[in-house]
C-alpha atoms as a PDB file:
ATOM      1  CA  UNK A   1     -14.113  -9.818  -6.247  1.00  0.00           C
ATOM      2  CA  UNK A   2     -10.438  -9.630  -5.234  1.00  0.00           C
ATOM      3  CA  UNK A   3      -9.109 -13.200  -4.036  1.00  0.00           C
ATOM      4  CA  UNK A   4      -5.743 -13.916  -2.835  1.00  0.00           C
ATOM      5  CA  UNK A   5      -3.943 -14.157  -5.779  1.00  0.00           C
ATOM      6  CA  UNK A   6      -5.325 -11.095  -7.536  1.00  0.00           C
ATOM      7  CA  UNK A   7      -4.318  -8.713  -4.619  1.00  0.00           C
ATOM      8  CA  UNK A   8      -0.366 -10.213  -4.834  1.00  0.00           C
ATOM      9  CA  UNK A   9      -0.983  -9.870  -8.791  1.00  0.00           C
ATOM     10  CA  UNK A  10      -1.544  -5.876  -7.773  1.00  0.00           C
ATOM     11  CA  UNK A  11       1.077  -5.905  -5.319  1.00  0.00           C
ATOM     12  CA  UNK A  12       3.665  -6.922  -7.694  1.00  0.00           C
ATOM     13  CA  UNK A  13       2.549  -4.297 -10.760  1.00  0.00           C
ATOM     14  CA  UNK A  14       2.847  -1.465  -7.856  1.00  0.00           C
ATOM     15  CA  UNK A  15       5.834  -2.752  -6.679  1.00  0.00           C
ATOM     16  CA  UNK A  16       7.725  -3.062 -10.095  1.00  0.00           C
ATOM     17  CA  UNK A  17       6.321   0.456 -11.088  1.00  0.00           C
ATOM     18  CA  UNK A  18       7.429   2.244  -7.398  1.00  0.00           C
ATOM     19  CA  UNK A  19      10.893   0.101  -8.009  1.00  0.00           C
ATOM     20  CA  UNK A  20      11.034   1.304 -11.667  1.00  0.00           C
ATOM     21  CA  UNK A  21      10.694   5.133 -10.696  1.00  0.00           C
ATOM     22  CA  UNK A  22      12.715   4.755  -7.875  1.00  0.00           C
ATOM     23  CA  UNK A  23      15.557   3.173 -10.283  1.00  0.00           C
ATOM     24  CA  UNK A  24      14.915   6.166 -12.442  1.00  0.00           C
ATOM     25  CA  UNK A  25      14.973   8.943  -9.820  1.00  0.00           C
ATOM     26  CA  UNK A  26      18.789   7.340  -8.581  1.00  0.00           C
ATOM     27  CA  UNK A  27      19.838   7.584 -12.055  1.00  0.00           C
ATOM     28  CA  UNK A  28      18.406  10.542 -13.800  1.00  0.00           C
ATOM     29  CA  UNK A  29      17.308  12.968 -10.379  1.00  0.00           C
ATOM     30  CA  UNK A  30      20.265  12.491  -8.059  1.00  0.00           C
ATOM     31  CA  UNK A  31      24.145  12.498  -9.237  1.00  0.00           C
ATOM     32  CA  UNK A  32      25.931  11.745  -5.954  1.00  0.00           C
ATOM     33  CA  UNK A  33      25.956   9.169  -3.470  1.00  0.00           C
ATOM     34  CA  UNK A  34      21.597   9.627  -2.991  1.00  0.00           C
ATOM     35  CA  UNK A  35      21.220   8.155  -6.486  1.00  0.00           C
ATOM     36  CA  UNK A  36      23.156   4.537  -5.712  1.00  0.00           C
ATOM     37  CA  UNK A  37      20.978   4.861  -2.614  1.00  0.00           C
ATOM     38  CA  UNK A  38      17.557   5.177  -4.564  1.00  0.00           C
ATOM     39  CA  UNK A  39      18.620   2.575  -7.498  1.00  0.00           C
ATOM     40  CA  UNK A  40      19.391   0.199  -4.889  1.00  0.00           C
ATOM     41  CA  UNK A  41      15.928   0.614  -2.789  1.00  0.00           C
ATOM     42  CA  UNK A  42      14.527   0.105  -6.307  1.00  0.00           C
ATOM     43  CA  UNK A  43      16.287  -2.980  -6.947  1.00  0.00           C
ATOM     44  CA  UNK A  44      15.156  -4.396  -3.671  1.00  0.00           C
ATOM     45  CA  UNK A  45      11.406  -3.686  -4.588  1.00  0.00           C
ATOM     46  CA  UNK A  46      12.214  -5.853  -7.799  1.00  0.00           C
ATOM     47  CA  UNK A  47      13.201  -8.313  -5.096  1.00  0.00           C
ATOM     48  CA  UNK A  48       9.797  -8.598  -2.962  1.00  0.00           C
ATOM     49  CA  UNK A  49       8.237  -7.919  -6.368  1.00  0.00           C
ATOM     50  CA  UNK A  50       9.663 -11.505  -7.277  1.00  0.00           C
ATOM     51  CA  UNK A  51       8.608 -13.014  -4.170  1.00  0.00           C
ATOM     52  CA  UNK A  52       5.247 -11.788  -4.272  1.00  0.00           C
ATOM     53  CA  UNK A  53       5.080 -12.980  -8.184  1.00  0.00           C
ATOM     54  CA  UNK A  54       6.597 -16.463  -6.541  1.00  0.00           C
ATOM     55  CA  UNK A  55       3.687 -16.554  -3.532  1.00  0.00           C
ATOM     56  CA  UNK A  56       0.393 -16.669  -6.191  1.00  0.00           C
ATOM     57  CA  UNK A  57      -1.348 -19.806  -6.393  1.00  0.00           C
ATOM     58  CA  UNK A  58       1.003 -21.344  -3.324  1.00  0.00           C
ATOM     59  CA  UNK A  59      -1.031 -18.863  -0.362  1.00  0.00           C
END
């Protein structure tokens, strides 16, 4: 069964892997001003990614 801290422990993989391809669409998908756009959505997924990492065991 999924407790509390399991289901942040999934949010953070997806949210590190969605943050990773977004990261990689900005740089390798998009050459103008779209691809700062996507790698910097992607860094703020790394961000809530943290704080969800941060939130196990203290919710």
């Amino acid at each position: 069964m999924m407790n509390k801290n399991t289901v942040l422990a999934w949010a953070t993989f997806i949210m590190i892997f969605v943050g990773v391809g977004l990261i990689a669409m900005g740089a390798f998908k998009y050459d103008d001003v779209a691809g700062w756009g996507f790698a910097a959505v992607g860094i703020g997924f790394f961000a809530i990614a943290w704080v969800f990492n941060a939130l196990k065991g203290r919710v």
